[in-house]
C-alpha atoms as a PDB file:
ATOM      1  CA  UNK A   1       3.571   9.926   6.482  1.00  0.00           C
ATOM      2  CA  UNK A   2       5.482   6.850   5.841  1.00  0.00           C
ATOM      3  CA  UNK A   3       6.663   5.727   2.511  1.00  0.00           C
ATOM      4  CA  UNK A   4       8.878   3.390   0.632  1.00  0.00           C
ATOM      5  CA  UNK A   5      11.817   5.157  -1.073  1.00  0.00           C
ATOM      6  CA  UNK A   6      15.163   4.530  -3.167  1.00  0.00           C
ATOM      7  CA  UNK A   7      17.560   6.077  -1.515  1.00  0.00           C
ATOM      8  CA  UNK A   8      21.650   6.698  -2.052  1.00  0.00           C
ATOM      9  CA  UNK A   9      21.754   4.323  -4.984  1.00  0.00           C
ATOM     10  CA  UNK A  10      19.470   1.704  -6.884  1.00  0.00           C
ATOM     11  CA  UNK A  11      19.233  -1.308  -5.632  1.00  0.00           C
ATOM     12  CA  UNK A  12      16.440  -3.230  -3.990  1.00  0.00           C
ATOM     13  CA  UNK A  13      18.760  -3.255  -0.282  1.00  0.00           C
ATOM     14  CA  UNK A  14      18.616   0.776  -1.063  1.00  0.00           C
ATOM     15  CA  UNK A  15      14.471   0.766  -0.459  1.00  0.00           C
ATOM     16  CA  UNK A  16      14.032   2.338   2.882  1.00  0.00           C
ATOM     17  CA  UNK A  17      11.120   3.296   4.972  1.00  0.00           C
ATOM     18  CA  UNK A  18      11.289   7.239   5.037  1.00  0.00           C
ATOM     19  CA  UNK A  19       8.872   9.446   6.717  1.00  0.00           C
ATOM     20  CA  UNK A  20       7.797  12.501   4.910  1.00  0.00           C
ATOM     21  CA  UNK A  21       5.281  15.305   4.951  1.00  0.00           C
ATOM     22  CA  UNK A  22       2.069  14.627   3.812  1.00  0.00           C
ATOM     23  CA  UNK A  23       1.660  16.800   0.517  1.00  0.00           C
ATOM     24  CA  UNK A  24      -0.124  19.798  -0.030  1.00  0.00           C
ATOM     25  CA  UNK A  25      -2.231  19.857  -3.181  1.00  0.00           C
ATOM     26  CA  UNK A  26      -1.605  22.811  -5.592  1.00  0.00           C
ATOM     27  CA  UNK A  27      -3.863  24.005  -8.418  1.00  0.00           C
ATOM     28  CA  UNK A  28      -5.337  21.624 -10.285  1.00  0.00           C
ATOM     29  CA  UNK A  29      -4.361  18.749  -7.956  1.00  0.00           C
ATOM     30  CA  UNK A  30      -5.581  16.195  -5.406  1.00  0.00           C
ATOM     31  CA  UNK A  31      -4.214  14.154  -2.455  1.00  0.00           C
ATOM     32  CA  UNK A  32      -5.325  10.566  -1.723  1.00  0.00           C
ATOM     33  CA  UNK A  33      -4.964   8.371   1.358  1.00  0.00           C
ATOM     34  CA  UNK A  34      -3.344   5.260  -1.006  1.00  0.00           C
ATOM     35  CA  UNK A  35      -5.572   1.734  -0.252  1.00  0.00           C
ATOM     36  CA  UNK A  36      -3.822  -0.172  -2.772  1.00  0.00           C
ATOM     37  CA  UNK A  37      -1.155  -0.712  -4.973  1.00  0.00           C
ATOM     38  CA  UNK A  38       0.097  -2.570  -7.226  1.00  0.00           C
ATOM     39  CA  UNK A  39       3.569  -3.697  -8.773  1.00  0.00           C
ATOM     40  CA  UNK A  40       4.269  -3.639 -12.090  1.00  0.00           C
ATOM     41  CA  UNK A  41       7.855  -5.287 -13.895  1.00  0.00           C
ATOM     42  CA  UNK A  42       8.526  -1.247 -14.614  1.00  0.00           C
ATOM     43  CA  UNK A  43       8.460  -0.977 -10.770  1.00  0.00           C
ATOM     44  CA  UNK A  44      10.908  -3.912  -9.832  1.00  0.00           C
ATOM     45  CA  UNK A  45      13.038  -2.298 -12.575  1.00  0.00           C
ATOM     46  CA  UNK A  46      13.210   0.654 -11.496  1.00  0.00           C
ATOM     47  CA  UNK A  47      13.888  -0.028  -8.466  1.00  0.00           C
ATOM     48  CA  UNK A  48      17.111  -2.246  -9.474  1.00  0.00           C
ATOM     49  CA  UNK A  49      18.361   0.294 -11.441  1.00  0.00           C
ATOM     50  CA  UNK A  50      17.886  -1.767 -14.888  1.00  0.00           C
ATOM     51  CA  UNK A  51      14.983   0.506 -16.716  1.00  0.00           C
ATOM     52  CA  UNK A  52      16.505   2.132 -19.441  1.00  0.00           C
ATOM     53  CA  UNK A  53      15.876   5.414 -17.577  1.00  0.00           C
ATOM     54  CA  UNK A  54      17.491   6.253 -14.550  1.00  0.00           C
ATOM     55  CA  UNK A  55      15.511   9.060 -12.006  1.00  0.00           C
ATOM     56  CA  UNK A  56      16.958  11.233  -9.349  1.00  0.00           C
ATOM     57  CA  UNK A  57      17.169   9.826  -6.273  1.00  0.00           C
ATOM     58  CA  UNK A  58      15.784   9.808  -3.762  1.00  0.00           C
ATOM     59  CA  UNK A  59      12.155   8.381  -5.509  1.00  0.00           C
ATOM     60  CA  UNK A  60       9.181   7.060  -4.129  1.00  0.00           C
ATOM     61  CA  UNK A  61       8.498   3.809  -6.782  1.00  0.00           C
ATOM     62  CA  UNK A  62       4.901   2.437  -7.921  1.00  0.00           C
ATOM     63  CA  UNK A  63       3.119   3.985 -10.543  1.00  0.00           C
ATOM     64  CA  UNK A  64      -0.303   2.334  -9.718  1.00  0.00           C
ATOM     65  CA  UNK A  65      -2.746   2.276  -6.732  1.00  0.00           C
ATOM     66  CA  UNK A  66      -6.033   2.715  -5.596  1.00  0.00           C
ATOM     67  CA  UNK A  67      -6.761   5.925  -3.321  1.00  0.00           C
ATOM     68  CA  UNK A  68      -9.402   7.832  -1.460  1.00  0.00           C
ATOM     69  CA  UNK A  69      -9.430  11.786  -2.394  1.00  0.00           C
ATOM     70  CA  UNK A  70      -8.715  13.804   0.669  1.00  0.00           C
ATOM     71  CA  UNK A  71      -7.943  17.402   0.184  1.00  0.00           C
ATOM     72  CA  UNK A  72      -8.474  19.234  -3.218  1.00  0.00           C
ATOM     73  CA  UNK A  73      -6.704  22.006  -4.754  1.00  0.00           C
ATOM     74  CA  UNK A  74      -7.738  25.140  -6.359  1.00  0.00           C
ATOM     75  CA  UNK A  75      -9.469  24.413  -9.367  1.00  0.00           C
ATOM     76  CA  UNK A  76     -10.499  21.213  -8.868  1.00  0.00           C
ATOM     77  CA  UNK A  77     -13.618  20.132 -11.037  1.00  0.00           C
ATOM     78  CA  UNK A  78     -13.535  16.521 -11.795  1.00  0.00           C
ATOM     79  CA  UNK A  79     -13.360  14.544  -8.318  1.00  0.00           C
ATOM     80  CA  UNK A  80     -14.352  15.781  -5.170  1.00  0.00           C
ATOM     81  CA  UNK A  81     -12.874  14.586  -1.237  1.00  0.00           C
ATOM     82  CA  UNK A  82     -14.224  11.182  -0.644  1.00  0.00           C
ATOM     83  CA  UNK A  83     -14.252   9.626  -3.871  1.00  0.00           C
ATOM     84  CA  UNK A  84     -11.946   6.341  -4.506  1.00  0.00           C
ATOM     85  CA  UNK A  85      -9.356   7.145  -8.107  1.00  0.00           C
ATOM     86  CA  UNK A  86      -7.280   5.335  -9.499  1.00  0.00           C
ATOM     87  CA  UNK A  87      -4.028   7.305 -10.521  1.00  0.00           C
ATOM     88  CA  UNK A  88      -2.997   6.968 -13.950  1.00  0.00           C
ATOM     89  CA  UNK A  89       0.949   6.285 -14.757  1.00  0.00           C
ATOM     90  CA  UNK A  90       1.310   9.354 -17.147  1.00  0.00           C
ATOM     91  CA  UNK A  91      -0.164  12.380 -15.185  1.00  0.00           C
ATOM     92  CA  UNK A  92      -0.779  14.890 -17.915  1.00  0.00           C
ATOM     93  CA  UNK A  93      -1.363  12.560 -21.216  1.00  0.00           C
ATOM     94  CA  UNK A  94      -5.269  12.638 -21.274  1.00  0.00           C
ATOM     95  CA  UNK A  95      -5.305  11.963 -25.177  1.00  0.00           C
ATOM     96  CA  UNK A  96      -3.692  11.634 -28.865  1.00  0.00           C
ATOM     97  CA  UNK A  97      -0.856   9.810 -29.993  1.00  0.00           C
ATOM     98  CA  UNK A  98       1.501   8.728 -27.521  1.00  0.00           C
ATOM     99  CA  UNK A  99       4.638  11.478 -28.728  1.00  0.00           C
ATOM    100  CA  UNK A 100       2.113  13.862 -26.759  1.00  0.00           C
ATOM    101  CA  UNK A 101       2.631  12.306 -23.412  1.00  0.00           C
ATOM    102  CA  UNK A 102       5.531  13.894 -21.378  1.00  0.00           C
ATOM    103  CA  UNK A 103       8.200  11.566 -19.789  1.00  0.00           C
ATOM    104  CA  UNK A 104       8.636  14.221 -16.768  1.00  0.00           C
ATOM    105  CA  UNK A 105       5.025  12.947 -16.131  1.00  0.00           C
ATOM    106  CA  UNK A 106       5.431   9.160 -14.934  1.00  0.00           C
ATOM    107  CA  UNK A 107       4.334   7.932 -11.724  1.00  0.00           C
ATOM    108  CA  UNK A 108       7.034   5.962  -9.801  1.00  0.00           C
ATOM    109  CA  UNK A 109       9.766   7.784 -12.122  1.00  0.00           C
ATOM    110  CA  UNK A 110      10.613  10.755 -12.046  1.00  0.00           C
ATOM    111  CA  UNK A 111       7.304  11.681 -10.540  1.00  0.00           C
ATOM    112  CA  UNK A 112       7.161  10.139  -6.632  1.00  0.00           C
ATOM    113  CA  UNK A 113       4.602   7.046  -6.625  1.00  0.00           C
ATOM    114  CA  UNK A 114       2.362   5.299  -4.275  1.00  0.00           C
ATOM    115  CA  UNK A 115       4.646   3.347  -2.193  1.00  0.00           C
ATOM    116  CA  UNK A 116       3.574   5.739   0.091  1.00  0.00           C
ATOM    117  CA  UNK A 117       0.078   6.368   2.533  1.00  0.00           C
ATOM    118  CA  UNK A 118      -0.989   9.577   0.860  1.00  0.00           C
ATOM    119  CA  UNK A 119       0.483  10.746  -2.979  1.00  0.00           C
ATOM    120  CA  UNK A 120      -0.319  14.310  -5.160  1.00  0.00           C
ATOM    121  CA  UNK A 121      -1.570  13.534  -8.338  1.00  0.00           C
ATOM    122  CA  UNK A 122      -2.491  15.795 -11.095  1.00  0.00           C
ATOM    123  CA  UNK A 123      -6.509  16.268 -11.841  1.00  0.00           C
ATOM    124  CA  UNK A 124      -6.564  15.211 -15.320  1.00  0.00           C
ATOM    125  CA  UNK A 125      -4.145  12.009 -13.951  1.00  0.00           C
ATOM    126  CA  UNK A 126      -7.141   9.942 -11.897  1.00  0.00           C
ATOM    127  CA  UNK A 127     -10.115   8.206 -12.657  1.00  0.00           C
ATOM    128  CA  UNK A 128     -12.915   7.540 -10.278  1.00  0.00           C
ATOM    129  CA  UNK A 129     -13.072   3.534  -9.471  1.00  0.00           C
ATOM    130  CA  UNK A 130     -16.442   2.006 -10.154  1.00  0.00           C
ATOM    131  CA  UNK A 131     -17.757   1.123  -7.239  1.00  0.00           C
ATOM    132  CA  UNK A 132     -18.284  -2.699  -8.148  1.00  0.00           C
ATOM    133  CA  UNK A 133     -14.226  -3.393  -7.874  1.00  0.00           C
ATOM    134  CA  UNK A 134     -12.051  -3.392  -4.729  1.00  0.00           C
ATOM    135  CA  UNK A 135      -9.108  -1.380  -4.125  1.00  0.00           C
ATOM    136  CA  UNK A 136      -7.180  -4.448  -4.841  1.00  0.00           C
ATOM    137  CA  UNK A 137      -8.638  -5.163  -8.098  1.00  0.00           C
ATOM    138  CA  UNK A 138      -8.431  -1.601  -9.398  1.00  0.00           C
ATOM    139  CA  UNK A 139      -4.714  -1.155  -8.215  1.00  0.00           C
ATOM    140  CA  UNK A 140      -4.011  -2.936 -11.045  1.00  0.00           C
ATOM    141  CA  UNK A 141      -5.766  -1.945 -13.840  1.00  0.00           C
ATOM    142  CA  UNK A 142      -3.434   1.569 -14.745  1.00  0.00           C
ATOM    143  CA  UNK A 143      -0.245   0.251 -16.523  1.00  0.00           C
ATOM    144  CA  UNK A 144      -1.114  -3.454 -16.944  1.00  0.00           C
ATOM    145  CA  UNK A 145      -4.807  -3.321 -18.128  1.00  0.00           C
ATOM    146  CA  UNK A 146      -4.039   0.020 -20.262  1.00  0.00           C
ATOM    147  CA  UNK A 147      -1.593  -1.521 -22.140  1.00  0.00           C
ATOM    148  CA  UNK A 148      -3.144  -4.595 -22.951  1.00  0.00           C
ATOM    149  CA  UNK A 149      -6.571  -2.626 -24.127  1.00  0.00           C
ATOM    150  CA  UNK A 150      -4.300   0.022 -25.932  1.00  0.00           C
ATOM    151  CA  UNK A 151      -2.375  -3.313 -27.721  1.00  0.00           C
ATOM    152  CA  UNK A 152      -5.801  -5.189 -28.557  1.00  0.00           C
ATOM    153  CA  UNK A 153      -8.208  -2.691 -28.841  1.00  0.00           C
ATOM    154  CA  UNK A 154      -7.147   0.828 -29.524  1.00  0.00           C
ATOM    155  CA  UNK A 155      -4.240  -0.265 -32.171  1.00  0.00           C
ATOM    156  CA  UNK A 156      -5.650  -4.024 -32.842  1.00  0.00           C
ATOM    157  CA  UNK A 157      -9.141  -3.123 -33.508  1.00  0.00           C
ATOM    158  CA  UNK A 158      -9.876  -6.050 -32.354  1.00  0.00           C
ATOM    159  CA  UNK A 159     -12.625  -8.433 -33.333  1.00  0.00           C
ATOM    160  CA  UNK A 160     -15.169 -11.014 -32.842  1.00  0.00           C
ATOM    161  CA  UNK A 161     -13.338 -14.364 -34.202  1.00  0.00           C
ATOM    162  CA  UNK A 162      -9.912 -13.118 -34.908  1.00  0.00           C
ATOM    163  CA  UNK A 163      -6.961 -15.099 -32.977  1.00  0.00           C
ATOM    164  CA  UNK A 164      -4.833 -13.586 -30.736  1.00  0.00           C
ATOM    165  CA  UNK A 165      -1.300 -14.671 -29.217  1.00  0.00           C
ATOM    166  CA  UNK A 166      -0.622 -14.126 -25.639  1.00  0.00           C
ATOM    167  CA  UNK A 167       3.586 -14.774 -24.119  1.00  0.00           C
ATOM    168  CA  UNK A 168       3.584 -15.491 -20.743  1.00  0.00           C
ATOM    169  CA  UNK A 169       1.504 -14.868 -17.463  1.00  0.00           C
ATOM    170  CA  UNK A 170       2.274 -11.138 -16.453  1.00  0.00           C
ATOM    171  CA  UNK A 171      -0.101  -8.717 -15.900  1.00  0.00           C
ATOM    172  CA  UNK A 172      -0.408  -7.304 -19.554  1.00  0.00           C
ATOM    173  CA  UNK A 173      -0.764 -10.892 -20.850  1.00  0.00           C
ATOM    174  CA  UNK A 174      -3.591 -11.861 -18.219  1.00  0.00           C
ATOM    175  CA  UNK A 175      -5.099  -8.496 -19.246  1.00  0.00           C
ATOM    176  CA  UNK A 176      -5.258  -9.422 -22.518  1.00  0.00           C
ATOM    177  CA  UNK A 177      -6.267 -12.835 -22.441  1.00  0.00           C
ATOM    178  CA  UNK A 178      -9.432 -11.633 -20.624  1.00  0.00           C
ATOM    179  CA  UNK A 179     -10.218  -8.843 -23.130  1.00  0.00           C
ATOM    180  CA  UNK A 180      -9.467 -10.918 -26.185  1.00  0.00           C
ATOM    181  CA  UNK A 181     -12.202 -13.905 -24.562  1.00  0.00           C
ATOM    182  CA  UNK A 182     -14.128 -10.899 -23.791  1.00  0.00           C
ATOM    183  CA  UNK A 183     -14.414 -10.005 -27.396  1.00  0.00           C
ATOM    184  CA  UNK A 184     -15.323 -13.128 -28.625  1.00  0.00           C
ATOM    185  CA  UNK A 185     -11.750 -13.935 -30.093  1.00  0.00           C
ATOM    186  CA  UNK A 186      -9.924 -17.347 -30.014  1.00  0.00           C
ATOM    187  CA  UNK A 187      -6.566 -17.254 -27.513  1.00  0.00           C
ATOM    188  CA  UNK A 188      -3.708 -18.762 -27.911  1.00  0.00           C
ATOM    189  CA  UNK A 189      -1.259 -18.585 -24.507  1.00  0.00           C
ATOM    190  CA  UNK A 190       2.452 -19.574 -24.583  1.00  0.00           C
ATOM    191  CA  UNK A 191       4.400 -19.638 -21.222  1.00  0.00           C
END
C-alpha cells in the first residue's frame, strides 16, 4: 500500500511516499481502506518537528480520517467489514477523566496514522459514521469537533443564552461556533 511517511528526520521535505504492507488485524482490531482524511495543526506539527513530543521515526502522520472496515480481527464485536468509522485520535481512551488516556495511544504519533490507503485501528478506537455525512465531512470531526464539544459541552455545560468567545478560524473554533449557535448561545468570534 502506499502511504505518506516522515522519514530520516522531521521536516516537511522529509515526508516521502513509502510503500508498505497492508496490515494484518490482530485481536480486537480492524483494518480500513482510508476515504478521507483530514489535517489537523497537531499534524503539520508533527510533521515539522515542533510538537512538544517528538515520535520515532519513521511515522505515518494524521490522526483523523474516514474509512471503510475491511478485514476484522479475532474478537471483533462492535463493527463488522463494510461499515464506514471514523478512527478516533486516542485508540484505547473510551471514557473518564483524561489522566486515563495513554499517550502510547495517539494516532499520527507514536501510533502510524491515515496518511496512508489502509490503517489498523484498535476496536474500542472507531465509531461508525452516520450515514447522512460524507467521508469528507466526517474526516474531520475526531480531534477538531471532540475538542470543541469536550471544551463547550462536557466541561462548559453549556447553555441556552450564555455567551461564548471563539479566537480565530481553525477547526476547533469553527466547531465551536456551530455548537455554541446550536445551543442557543450568543457568539462572539475574534480573528
Amino acid at each position: 500500500m502506499k502511504a505518506l511517511a516522515i522519514e530520516g528526520a522531521f521536516g516537511l521535505d522529509n515526508l516521502r511516499t513509502v510503500e508498505l504492507p497492508v496490515p494484518e488485524p490482530r485481536r480486537q482490531e480492524v483494518i480500513i481502506r482510508v476515504k478521507a482524511a483530514a489535517l489537523n495543526y497537531r499534524d503539520l506539527e508533527i510533521v515539522r518537528g515542533t510538537y512538544h513530543t517528538r515520535f520515532p521515526l519513521p511515522l505515518v502522520p494524521l490522526s483523523d480520517g474516514v474509512g471503510e472496515v475491511v478485514a476484522v480481527g479475532e474478537d471483533v464485536s462492535r463493527v463488522k467489514v463494510g461499515d464506514r468509522v471514523c478512527g478516533t485520535f486516542w485508540q484505547r481512551w473510551v471514557a473518564g477523566r483524561f489522566e486515563m488516556a495513554e499517550p502510547n495511544y495517539q494516532l499520527g504519533g507514536p501510533l502510524d496514522g491515515l496518511l496512508a490507503e489502509y490503517a489498523r485501528l484498535d476496536e474500542q478506537g472507531v465509531v461508525v459514521v452516520p450515514g447522512y455525512m460524507s467521508d469528507v465531512e466526517a474526516a474531520t470531526l475526531p480531534c477538531a469537533a471532540v475538542t470543541a464539544w469536550h471544551a463547550l459541552v462536557t466541561e462548559g455545560a453549556l447553555k441556552c443564552g450564555e455567551s461564548v468567545l471563539v479566537q480565530g478560524t481553525g477547526g476547533v473554533s469553527v466547531f465551536a461556533l456551530q455548537f455554541a449557535v446550536a445551543s442557543g448561545a450568543r457568539v462572539i468570534v475574534t480573528s
